[in-house]
C-alpha atoms as a PDB file:
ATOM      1  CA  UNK A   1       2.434   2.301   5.419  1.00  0.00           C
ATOM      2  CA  UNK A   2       2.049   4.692   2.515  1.00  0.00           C
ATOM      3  CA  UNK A   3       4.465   4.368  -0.374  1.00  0.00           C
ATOM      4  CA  UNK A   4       5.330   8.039  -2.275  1.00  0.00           C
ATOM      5  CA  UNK A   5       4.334   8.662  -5.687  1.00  0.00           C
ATOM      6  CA  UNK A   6       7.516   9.774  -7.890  1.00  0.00           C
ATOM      7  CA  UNK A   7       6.894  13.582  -9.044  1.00  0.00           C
ATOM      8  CA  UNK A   8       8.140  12.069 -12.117  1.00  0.00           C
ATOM      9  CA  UNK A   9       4.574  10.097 -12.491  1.00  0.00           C
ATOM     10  CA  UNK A  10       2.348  12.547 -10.917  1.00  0.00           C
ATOM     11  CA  UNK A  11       0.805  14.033 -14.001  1.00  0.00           C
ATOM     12  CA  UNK A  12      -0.434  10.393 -15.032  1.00  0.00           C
ATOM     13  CA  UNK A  13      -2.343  10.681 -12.029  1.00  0.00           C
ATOM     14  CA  UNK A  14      -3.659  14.703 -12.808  1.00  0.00           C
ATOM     15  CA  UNK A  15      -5.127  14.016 -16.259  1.00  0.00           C
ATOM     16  CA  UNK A  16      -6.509  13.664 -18.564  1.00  0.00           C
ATOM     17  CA  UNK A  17      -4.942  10.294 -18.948  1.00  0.00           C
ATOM     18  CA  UNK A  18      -7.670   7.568 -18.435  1.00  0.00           C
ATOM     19  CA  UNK A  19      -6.688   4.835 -15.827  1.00  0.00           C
ATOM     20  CA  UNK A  20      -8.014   1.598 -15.131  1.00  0.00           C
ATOM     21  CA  UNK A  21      -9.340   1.237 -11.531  1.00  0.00           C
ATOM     22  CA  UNK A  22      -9.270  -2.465 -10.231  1.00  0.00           C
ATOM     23  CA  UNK A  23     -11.708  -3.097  -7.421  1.00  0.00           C
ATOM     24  CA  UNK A  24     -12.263  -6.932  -5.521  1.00  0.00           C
ATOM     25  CA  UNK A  25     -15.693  -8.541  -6.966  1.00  0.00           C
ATOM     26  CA  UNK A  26     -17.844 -10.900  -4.060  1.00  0.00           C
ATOM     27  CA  UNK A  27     -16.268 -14.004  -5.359  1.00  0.00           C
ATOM     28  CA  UNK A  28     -12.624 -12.660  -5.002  1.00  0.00           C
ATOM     29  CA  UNK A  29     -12.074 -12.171  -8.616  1.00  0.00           C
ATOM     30  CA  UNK A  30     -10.501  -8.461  -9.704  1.00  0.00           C
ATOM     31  CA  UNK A  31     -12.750  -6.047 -11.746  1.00  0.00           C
ATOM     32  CA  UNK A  32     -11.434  -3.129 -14.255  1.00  0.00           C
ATOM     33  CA  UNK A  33     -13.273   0.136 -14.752  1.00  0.00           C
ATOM     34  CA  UNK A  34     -11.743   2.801 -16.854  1.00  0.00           C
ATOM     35  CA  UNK A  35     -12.059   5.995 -14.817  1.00  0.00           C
ATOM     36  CA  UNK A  36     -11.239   9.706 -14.089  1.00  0.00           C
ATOM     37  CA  UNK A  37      -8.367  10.328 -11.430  1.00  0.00           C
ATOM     38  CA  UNK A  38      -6.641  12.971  -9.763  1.00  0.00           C
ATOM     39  CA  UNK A  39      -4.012  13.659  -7.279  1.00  0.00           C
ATOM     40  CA  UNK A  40      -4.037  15.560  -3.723  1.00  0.00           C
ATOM     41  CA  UNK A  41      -0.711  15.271  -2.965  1.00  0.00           C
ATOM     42  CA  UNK A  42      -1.672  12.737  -0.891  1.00  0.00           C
ATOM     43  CA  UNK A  43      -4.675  10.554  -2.132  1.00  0.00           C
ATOM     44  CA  UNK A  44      -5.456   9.432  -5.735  1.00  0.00           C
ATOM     45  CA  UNK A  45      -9.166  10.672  -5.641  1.00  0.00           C
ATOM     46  CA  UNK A  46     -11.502   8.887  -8.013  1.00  0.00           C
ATOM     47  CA  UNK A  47     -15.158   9.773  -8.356  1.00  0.00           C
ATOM     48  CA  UNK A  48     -18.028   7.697  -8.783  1.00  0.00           C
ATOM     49  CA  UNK A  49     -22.032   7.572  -8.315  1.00  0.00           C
ATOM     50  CA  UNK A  50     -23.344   5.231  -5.435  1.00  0.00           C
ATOM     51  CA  UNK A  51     -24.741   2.312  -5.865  1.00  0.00           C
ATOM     52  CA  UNK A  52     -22.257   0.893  -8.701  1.00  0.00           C
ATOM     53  CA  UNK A  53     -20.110  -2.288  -8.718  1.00  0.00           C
ATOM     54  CA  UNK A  54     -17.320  -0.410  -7.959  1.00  0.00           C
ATOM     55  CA  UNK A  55     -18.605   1.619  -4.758  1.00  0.00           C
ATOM     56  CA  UNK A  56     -20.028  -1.662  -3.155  1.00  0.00           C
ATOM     57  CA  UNK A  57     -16.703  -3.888  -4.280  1.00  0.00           C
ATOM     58  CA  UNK A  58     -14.935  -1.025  -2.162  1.00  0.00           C
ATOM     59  CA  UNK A  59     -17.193  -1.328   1.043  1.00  0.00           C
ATOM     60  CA  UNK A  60     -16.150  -5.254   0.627  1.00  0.00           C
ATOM     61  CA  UNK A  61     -12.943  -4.816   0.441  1.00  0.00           C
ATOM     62  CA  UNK A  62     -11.339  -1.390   0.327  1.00  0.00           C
ATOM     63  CA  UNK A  63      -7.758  -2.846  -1.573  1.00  0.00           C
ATOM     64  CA  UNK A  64      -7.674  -1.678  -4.679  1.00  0.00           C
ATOM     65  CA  UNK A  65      -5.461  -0.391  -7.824  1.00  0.00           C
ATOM     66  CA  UNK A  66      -4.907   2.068 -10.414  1.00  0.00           C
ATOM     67  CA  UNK A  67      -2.956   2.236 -13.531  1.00  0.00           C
ATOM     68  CA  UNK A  68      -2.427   4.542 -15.633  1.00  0.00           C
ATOM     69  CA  UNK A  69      -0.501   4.239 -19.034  1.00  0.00           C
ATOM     70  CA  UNK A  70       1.279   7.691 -20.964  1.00  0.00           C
ATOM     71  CA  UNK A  71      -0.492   7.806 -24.126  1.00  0.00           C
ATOM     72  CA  UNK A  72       2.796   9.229 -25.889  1.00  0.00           C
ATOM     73  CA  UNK A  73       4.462   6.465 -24.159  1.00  0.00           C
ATOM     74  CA  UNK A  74       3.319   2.845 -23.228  1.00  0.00           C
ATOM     75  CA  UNK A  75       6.456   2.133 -21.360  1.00  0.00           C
ATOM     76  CA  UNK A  76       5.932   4.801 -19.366  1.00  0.00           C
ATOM     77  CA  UNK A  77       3.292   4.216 -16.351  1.00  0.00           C
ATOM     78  CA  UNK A  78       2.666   4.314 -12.972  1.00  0.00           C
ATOM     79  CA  UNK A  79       0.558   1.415 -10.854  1.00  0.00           C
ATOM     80  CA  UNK A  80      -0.670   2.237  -7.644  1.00  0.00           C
ATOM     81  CA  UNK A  81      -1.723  -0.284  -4.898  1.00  0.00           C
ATOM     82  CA  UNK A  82      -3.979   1.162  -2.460  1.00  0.00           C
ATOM     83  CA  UNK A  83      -6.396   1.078   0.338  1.00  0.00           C
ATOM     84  CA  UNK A  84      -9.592   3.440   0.226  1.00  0.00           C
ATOM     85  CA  UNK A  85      -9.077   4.628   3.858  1.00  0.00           C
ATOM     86  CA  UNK A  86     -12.291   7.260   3.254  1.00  0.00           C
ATOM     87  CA  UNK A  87     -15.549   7.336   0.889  1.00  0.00           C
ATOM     88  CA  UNK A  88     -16.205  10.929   1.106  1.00  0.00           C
ATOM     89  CA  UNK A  89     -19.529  12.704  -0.477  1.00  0.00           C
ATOM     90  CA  UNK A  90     -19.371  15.041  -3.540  1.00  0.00           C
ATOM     91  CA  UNK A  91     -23.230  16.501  -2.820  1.00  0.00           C
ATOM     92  CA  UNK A  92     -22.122  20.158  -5.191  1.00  0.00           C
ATOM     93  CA  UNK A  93     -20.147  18.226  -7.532  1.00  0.00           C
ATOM     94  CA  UNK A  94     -16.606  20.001  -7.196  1.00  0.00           C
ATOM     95  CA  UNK A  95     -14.858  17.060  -7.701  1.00  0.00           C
ATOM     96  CA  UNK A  96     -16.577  15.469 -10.248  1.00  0.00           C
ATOM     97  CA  UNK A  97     -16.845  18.208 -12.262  1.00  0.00           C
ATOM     98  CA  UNK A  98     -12.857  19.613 -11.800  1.00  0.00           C
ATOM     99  CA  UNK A  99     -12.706  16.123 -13.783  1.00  0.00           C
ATOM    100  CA  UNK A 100     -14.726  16.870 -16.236  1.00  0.00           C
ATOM    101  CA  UNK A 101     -12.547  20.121 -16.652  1.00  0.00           C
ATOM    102  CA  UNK A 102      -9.529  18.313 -17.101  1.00  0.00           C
ATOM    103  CA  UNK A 103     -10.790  14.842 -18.728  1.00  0.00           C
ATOM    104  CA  UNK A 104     -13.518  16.607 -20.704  1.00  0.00           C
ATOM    105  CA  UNK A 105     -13.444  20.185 -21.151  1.00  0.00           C
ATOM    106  CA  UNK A 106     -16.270  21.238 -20.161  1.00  0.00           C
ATOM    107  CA  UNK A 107     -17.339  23.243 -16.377  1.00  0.00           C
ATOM    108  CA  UNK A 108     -19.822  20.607 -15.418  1.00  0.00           C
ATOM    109  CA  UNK A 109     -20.187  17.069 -15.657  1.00  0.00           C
ATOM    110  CA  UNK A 110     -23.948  17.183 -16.010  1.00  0.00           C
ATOM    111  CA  UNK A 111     -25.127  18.728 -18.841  1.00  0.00           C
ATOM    112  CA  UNK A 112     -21.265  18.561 -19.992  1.00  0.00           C
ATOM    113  CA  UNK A 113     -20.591  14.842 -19.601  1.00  0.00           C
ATOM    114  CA  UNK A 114     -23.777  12.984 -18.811  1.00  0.00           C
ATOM    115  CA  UNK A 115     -27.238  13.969 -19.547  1.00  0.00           C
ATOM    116  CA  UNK A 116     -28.123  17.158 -17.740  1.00  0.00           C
ATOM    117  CA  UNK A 117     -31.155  15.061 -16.601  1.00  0.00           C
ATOM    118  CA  UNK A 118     -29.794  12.777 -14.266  1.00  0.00           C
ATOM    119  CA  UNK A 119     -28.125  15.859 -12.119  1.00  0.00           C
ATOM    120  CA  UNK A 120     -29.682  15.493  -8.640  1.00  0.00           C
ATOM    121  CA  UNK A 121     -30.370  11.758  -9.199  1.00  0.00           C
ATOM    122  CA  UNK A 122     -26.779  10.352  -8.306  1.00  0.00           C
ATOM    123  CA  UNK A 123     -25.055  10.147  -5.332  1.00  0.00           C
ATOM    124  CA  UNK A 124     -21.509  11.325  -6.440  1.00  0.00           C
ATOM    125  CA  UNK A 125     -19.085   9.706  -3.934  1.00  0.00           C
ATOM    126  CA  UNK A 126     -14.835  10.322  -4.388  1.00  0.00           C
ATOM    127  CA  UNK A 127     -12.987   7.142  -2.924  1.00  0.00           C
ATOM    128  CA  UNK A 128      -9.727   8.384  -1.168  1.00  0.00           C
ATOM    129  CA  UNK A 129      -7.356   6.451  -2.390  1.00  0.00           C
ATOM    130  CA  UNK A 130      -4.022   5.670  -0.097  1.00  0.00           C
ATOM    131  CA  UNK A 131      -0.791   4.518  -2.383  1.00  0.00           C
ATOM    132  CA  UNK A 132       0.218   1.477  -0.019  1.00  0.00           C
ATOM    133  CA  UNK A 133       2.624  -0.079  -3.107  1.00  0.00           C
ATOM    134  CA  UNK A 134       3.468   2.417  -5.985  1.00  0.00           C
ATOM    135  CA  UNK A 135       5.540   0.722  -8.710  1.00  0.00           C
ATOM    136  CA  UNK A 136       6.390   3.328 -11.723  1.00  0.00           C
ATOM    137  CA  UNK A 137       8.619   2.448 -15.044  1.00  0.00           C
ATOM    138  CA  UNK A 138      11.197   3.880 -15.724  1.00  0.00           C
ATOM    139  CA  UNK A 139      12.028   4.320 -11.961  1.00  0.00           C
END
């Protein structure tokens, strides 16, 4: 059953706060990436290219988290306990780069962000992240 994310906490979920994404390894063990997020009002959406640890930890086993910490306050944070109920593509980049806007600055993530090179050789893919368990301090 989804759990609601306090509007209190939302904008440590819209940027540009870094989070730490925590996916299920093969052997069971957790694994932290430090990634981009946003918010939908429903989903935490968080972008990555195919073919990485974290994309093929998530076809494993979709249970994941995210964390994110206020940089003007450490006891202030929100940890969300999810379930990636869809792996959708990003084939013109509009997520990806509306997080390079926020996170970054810039209008596109290629050429902004990564080399302008690798554009066209990366499957971007945005995990749809449902909040099954949201815990948030002070709540």
């Amino acid at each position: 059953m989804p759990s609601a994310v306090p509007a209190s906490h939302i904008d440590l979920l819209t940027g540009p706060i870094y989070c730490v994404f925590t996916t299920i390894a093969p052997n069971g063990g957790p694994e932290n990436t430090v990634v981009w997020c946003s918010w939908d009002g429903e989903y935490v959406l968080v972008n990555t290219a195919d073919g990485r640890r974290k994309a093929n930890n998530v076809r494993n086993n979709p249970k994941v988290a995210i964390t994110a910490i206020d940089p003007k306050d450490p006891f202030r944070w929100i940890d969300v306990r999810g379930t990636v109920v869809e792996i959708v593509d990003d084939p013109d980049y509009a997520n990806i780069n509306a997080h390079a806007k926020v996170y970054a600055g810039v209008d596109e993530y290629y050429g902004g962000v990564a080399p302008a090179e690798r554009k066209g050789t990366e499957k971007r893919i945005v995990f749809k992240i449902r909040p099954d368990r949201v815990l948030a301090f002070p709540g």
